[in-house]
N, C-alpha and C. Protein backbone atom coordinates (compact mmCIF):
# COMPACT_ATOMS: atom_id res chain seq x y z
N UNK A 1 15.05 13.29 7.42
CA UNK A 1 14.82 13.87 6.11
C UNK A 1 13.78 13.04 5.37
N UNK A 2 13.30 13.62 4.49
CA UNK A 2 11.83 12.93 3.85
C UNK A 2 12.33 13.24 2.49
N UNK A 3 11.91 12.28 1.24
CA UNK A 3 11.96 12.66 0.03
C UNK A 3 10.66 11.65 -0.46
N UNK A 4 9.63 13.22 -1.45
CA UNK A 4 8.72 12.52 -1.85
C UNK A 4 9.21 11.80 -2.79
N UNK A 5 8.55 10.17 -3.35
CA UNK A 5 8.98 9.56 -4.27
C UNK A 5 7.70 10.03 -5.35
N UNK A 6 6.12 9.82 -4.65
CA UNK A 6 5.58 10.24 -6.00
C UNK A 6 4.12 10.98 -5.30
N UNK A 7 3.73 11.27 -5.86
CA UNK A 7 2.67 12.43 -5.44
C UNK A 7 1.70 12.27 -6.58
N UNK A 8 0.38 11.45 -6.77
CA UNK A 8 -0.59 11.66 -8.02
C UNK A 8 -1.44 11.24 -7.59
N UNK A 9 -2.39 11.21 -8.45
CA UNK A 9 -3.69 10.71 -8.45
C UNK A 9 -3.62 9.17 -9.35
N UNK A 10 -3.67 7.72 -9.16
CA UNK A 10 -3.72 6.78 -9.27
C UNK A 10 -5.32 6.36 -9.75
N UNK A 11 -5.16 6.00 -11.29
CA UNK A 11 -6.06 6.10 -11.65
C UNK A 11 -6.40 4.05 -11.74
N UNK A 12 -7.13 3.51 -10.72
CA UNK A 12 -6.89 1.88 -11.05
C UNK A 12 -7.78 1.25 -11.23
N UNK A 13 -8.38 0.08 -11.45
CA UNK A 13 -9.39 -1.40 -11.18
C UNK A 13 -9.02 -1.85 -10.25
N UNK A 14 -10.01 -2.60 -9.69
CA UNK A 14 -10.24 -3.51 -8.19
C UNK A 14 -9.11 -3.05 -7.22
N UNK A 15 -9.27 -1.68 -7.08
CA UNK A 15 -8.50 -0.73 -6.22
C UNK A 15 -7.00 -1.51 -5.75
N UNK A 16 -6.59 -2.37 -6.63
CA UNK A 16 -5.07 -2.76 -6.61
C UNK A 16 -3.89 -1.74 -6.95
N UNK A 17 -3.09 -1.33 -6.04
CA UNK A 17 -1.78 -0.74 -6.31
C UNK A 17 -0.49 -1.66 -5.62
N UNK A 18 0.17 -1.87 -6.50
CA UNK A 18 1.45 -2.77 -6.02
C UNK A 18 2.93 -1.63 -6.23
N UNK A 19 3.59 -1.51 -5.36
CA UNK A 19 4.86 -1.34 -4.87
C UNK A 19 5.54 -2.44 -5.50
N UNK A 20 6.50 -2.38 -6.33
CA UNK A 20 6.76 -3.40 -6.84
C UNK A 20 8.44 -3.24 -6.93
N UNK A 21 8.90 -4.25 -6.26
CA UNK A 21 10.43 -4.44 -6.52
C UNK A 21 10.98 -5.15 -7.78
N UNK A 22 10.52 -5.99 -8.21
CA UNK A 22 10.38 -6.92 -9.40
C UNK A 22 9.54 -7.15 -10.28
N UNK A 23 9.93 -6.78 -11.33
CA UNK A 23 7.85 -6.96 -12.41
C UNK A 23 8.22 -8.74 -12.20
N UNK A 24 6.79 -9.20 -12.14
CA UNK A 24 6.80 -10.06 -12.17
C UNK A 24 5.07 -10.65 -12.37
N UNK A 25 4.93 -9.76 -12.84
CA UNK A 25 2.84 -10.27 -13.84
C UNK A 25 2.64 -11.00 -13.87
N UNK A 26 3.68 -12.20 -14.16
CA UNK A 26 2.75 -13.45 -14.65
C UNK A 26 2.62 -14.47 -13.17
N UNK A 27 2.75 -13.82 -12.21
CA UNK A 27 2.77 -14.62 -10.91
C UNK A 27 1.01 -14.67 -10.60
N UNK A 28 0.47 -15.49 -11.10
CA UNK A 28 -1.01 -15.66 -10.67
C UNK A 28 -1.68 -15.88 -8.90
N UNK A 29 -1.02 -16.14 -8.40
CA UNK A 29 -1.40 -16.28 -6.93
C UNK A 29 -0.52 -15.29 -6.01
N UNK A 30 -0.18 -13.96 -6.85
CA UNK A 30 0.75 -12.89 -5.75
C UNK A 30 -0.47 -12.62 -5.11
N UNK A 31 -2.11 -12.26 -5.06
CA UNK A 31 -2.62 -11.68 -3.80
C UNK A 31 -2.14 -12.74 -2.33
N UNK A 32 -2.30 -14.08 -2.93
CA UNK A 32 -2.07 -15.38 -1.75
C UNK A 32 -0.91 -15.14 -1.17
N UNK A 33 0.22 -14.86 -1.82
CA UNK A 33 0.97 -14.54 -1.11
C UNK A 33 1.46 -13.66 -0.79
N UNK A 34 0.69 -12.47 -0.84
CA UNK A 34 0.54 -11.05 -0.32
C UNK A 34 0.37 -10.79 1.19
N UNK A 35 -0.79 -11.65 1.45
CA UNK A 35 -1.42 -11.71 2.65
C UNK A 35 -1.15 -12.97 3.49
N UNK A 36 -0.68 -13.57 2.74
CA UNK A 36 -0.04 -15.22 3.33
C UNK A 36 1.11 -14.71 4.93
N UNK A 37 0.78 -15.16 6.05
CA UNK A 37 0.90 -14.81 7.25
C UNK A 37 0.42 -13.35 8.24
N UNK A 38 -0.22 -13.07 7.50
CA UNK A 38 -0.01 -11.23 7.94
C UNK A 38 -1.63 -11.10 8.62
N UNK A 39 -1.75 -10.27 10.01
CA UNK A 39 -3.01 -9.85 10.22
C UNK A 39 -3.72 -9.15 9.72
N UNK A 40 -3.22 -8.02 9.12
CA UNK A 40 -4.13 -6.95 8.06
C UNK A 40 -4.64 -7.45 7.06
N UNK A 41 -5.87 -6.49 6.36
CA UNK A 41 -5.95 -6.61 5.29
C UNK A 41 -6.26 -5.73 4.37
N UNK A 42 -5.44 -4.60 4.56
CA UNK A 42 -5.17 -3.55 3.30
C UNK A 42 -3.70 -3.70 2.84
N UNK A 43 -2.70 -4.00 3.19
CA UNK A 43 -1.72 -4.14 2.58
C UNK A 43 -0.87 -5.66 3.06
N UNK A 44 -0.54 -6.36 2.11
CA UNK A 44 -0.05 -7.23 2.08
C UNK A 44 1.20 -7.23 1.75
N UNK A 45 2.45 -7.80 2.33
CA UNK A 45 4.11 -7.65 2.06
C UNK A 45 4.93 -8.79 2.19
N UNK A 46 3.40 -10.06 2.06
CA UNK A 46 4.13 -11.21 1.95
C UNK A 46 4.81 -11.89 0.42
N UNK A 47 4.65 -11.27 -0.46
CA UNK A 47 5.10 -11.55 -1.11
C UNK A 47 6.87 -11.04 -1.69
N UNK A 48 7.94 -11.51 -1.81
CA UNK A 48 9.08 -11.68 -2.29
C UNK A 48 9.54 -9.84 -3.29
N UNK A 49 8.87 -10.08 -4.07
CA UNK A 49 8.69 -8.84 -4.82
C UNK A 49 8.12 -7.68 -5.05
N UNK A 50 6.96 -8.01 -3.95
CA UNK A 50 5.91 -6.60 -4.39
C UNK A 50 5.15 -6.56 -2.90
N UNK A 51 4.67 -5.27 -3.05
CA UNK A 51 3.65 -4.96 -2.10
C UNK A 51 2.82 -4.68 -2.64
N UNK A 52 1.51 -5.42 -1.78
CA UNK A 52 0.00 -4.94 -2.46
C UNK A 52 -0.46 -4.16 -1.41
N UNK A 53 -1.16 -2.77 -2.29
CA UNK A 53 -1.59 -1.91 -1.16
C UNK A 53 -3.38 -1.81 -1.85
N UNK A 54 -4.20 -1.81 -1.05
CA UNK A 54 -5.45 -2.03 -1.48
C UNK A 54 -6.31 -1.23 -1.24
N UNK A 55 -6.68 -0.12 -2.23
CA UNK A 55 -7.34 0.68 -2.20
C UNK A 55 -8.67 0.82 -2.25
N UNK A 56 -9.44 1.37 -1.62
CA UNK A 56 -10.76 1.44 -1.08
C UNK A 56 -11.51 1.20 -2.61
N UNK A 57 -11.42 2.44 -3.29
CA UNK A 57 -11.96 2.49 -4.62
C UNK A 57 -11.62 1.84 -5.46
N UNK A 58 -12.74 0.93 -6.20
CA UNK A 58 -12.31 -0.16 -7.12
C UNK A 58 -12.00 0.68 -8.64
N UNK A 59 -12.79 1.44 -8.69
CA UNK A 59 -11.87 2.61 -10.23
C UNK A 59 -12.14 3.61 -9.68
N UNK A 60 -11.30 4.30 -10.87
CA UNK A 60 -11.49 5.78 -10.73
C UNK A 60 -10.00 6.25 -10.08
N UNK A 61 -9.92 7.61 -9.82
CA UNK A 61 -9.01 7.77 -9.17
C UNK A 61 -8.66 8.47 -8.18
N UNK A 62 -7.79 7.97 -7.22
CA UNK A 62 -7.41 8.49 -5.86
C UNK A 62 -6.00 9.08 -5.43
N UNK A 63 -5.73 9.80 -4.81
CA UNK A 63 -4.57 10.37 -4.56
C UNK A 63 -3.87 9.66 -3.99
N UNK A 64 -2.71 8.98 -3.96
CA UNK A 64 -1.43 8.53 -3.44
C UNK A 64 -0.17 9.50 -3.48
N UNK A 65 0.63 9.42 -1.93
CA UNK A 65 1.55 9.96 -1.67
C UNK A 65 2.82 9.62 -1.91
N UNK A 66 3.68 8.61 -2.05
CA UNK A 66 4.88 7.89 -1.37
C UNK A 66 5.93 8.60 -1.00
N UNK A 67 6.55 8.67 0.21
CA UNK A 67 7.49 9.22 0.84
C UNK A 67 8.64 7.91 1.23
N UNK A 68 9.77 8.46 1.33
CA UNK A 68 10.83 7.72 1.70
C UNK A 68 11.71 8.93 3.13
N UNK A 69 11.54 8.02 4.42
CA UNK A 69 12.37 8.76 5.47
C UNK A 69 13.42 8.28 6.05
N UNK A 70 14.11 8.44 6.50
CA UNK A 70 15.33 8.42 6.94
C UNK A 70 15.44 7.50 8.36
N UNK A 71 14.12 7.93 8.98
CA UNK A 71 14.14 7.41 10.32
C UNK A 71 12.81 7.27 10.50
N UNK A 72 11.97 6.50 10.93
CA UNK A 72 10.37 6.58 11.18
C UNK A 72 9.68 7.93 12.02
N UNK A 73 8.80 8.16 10.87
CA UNK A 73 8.45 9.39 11.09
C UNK A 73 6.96 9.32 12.04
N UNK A 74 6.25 10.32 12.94
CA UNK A 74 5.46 10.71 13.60
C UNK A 74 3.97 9.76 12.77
N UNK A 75 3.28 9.08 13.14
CA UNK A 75 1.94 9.07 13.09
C UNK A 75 1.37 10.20 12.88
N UNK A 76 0.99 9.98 11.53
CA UNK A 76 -0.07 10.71 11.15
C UNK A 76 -1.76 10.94 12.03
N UNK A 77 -2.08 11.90 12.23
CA UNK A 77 -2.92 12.91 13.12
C UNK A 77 -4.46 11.97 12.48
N UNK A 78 -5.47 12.26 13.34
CA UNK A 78 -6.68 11.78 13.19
C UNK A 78 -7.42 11.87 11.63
N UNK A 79 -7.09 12.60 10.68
CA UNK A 79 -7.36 12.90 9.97
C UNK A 79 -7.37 11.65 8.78
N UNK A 80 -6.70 10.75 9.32
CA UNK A 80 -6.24 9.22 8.09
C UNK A 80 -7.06 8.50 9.22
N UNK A 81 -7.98 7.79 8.80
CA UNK A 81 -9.10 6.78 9.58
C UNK A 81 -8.27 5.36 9.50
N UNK A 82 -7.51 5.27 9.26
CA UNK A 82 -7.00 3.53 9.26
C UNK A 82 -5.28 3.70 8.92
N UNK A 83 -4.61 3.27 9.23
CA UNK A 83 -2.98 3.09 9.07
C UNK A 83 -2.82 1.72 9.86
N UNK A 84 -1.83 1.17 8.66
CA UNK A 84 -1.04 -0.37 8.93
C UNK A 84 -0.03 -0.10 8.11
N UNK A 85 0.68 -1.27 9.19
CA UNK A 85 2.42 -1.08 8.78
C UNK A 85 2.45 -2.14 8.65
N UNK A 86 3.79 -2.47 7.58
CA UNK A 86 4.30 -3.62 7.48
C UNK A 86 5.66 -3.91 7.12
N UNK A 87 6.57 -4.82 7.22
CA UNK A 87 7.66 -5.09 6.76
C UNK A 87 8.33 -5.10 5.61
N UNK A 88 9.10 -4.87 4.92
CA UNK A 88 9.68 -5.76 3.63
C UNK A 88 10.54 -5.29 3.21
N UNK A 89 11.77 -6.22 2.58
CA UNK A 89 12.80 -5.98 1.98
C UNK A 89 12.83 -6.06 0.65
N UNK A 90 13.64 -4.50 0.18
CA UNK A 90 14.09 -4.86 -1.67
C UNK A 90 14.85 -5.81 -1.55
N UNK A 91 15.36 -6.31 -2.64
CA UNK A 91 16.44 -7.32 -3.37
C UNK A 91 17.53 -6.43 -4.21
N UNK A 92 18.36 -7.12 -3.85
CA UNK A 92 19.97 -5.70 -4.61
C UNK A 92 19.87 -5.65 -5.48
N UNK A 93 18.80 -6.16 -6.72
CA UNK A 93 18.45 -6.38 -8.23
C UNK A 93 17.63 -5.64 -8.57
N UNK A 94 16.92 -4.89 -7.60
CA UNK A 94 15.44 -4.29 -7.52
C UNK A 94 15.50 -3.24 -8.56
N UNK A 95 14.15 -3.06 -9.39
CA UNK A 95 13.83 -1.81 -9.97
C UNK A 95 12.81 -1.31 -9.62
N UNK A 96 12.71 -0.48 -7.74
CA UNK A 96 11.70 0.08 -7.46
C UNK A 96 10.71 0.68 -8.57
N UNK A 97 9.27 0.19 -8.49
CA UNK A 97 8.44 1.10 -9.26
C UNK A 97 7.16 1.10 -8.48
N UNK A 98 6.31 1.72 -9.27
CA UNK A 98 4.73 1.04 -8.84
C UNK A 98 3.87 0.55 -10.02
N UNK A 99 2.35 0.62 -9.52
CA UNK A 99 1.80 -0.29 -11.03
C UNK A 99 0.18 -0.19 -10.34
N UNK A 100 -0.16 -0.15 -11.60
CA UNK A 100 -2.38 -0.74 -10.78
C UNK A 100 -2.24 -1.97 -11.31
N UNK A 101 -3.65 -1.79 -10.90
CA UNK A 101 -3.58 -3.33 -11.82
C UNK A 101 -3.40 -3.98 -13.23
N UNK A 102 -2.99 -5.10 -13.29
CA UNK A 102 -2.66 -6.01 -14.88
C UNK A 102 -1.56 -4.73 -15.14
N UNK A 103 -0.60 -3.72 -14.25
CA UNK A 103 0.23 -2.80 -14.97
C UNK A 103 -0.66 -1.92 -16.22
N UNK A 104 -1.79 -1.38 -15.65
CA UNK A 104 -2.58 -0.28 -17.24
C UNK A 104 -1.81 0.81 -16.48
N UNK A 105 -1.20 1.36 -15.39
CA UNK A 105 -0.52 2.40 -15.68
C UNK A 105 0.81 2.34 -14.26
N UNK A 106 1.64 3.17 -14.28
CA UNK A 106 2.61 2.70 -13.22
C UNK A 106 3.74 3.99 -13.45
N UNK A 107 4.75 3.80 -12.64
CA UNK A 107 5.85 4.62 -12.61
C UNK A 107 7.04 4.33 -11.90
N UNK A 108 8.34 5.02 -11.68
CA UNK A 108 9.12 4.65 -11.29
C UNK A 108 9.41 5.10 -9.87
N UNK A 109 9.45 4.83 -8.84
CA UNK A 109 10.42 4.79 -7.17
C UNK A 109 11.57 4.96 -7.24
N UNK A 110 12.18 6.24 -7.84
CA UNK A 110 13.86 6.16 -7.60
C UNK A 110 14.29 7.10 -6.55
N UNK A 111 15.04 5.83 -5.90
CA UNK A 111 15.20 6.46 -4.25
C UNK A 111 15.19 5.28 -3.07
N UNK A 112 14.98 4.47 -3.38
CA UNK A 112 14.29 3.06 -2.66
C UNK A 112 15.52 2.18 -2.98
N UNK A 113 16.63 2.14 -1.84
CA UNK A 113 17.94 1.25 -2.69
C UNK A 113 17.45 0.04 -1.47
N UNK A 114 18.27 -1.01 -2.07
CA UNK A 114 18.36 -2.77 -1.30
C UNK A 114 17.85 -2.45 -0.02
N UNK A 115 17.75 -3.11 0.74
CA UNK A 115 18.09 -3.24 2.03
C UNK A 115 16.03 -3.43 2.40
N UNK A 116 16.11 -3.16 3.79
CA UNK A 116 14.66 -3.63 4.79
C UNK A 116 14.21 -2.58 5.25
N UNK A 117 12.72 -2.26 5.18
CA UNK A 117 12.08 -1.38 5.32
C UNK A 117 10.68 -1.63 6.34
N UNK A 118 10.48 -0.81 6.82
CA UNK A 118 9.36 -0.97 7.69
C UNK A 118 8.16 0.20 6.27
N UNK A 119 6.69 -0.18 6.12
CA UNK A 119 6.21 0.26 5.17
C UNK A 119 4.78 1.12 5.92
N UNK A 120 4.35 1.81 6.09
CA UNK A 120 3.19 2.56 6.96
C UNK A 120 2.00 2.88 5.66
N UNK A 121 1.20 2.35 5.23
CA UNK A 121 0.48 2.70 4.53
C UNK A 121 -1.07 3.87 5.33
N UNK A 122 -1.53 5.17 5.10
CA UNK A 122 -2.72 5.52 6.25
C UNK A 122 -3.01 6.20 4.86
N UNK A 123 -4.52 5.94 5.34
CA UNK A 123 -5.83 6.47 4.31
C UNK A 123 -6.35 6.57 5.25
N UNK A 124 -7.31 7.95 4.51
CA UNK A 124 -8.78 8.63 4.70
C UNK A 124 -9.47 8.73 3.75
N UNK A 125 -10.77 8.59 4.03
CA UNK A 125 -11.98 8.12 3.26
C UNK A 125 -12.78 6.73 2.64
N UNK A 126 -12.02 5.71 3.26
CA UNK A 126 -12.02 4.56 2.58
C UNK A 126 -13.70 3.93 2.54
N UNK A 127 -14.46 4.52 3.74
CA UNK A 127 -15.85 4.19 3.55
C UNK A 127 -16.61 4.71 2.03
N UNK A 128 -16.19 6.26 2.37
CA UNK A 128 -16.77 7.26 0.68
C UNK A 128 -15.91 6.42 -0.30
N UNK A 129 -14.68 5.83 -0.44
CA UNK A 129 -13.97 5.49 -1.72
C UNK A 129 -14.97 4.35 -2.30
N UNK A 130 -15.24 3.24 -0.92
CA UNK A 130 -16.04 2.05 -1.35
C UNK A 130 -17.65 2.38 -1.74
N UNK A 131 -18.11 3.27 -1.47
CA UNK A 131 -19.26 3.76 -1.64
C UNK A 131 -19.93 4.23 -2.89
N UNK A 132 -18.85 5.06 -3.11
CA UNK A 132 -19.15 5.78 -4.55
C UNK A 132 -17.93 5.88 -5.54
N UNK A 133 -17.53 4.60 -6.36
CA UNK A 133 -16.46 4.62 -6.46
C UNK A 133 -16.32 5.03 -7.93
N UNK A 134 -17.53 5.30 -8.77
CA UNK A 134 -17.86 6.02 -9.81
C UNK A 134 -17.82 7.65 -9.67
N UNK A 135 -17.45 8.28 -8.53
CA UNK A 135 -17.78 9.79 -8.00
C UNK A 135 -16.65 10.33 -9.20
N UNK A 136 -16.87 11.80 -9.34
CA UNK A 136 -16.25 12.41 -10.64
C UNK A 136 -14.92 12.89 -9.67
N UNK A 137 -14.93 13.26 -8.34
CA UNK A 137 -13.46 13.73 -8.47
C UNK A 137 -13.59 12.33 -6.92
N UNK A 138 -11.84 12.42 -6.68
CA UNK A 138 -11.15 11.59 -5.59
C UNK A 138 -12.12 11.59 -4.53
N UNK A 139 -12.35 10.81 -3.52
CA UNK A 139 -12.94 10.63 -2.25
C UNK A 139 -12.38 10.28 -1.42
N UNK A 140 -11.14 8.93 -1.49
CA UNK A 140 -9.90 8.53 -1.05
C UNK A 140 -8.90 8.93 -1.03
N UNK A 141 -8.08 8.91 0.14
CA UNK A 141 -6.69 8.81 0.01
C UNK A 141 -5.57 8.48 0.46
N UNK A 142 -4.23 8.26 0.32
CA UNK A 142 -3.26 7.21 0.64
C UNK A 142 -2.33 7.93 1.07
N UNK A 143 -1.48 7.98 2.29
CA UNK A 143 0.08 8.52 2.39
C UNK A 143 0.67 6.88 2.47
N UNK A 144 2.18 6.96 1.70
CA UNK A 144 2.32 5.68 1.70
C UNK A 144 3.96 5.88 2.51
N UNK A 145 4.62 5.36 3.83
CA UNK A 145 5.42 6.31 3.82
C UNK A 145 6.47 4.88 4.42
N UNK A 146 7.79 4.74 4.35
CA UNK A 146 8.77 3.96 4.22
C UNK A 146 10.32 4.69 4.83
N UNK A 147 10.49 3.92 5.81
CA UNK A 147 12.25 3.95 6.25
C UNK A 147 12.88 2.55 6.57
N UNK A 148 14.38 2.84 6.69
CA UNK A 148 14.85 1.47 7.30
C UNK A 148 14.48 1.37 8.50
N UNK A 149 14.60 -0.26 8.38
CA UNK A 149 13.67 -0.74 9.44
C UNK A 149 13.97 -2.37 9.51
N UNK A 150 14.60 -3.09 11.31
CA UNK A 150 14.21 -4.24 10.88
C UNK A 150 13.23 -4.89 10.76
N UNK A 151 12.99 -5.96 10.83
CA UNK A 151 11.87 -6.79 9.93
C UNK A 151 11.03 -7.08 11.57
N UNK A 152 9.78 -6.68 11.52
CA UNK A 152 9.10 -6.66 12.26
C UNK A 152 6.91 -7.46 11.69
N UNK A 153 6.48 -8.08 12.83
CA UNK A 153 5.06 -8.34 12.29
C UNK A 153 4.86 -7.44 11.64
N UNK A 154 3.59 -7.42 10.90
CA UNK A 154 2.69 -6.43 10.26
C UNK A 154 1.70 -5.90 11.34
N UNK A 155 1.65 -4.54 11.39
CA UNK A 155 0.26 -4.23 12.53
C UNK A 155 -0.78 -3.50 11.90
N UNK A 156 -1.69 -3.54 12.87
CA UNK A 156 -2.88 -2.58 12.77
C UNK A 156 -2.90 -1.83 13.88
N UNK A 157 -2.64 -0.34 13.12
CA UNK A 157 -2.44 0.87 14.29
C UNK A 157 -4.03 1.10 14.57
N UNK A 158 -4.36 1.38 13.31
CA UNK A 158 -5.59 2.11 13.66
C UNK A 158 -6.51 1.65 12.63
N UNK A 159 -7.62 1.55 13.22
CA UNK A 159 -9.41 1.27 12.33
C UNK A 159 -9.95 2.29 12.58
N UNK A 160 -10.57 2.74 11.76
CA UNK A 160 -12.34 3.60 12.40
C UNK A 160 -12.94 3.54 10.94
N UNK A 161 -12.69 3.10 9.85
CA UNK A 161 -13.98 3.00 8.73
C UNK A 161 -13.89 1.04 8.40
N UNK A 162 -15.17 1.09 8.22
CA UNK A 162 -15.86 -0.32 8.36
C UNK A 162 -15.76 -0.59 7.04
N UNK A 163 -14.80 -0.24 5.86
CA UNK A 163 -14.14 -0.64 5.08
C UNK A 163 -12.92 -1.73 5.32
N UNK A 164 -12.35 -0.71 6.48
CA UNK A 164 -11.11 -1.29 6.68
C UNK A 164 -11.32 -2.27 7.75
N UNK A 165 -12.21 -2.21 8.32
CA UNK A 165 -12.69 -3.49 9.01
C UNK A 165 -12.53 -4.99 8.47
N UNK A 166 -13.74 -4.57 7.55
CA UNK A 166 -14.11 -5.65 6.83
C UNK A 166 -13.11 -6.36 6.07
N UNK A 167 -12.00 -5.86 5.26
CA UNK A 167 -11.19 -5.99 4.81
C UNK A 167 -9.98 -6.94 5.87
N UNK A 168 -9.73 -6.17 6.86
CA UNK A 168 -8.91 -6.77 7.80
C UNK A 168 -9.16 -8.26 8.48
N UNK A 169 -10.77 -8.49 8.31
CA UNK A 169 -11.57 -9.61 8.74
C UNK A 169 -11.96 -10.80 7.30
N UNK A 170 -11.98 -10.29 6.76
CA UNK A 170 -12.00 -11.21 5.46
C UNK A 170 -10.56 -11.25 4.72
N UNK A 171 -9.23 -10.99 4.71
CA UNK A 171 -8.04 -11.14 4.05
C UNK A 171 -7.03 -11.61 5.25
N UNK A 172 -7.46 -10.11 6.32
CA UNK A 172 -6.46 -10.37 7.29
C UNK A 172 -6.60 -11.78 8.28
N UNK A 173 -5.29 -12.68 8.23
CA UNK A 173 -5.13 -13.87 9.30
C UNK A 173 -5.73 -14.85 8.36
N UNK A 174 -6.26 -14.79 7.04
CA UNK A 174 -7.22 -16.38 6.65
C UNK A 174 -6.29 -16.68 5.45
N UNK A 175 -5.39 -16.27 5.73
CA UNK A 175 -4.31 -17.19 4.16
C UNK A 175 -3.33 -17.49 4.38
């Protein structure tokens, strides 16, 4: 079974979206420990409280999905140029939400209780997002999709835009 958690267009700066189990803003070095052990580098889940998911487009806005499943669902079809997964557990205190950056806009994840999750983030378009990131409508976009799961590395399923390359080579493995 699948339940969407949120379905919009994410309007952000320096294409930061955090999954966030805990507000916790004033943590100045969460990208460091976002990416602190992990090979990728579009989403980071090293940090305690939050996931950083890193969106191609530095403003403007892009469509994000989030789904919550029951059981890990099918790989998404050729159509998403890059998907990575990663690990992470809520805390039994948690107030699933999300957020852009510095929190200028965000919402709530209700549906997301305690426990360990395996996290599949896949986008398409991430070359056009980085390209033209002033464009008047979306160019990017995100399915963000989550079940239980034990705690496993972070992978890289799939590359094919030299966004996500680059990204994976400059964040991923150097922190």
């Amino acid at each position: 079974m699948a339940t969407v958690l949120m379905d919009e267009i994410v309007e952000t700066d320096y294409g930061q979206l955090d999954l966030v189990w805990k507000d916790d803003l004033d943590d100045e070095d969460h990208l460091d420990k976002a990416f602190r052990g992990q090979v990728n580098g579009l989403v980071g889940a090293g940090h305690p409280n939050r996931v950083y998911v890193n969106l191609a487009r530095r403003s403007g806005g892009s469509p994000v999905r989030v789904v919550l499943h029951d059981a890990e669902p099918e790989l998404p079809g050729p159509e998403f140029d890059d998907v990575v997964e990663v690990s992470t557990t809520v805390p039994d205190d948690a107030e699933p939400g999300w957020q852009s950056w510095a929190g200028e806009s965000g919402g709530d994840l209700a549906g997301i209780e305690a426990g360990t999750y395996r996290l599949r983030v896949s986008a398409r378009g991430r070359d056009a997002g980085a390209a033209d990131e002033f464009a008047e409508a979306p160019v990017d976009e995100y399915l963000i999709e989550l079940w239980p799961a034990s705690t496993a590395p972070d992978a890289i399923v799939r590359v094919t835009s030299q966004n996500a390359a680059m990204y994976h080579a400059e964040w991923g493995g150097n922190r």
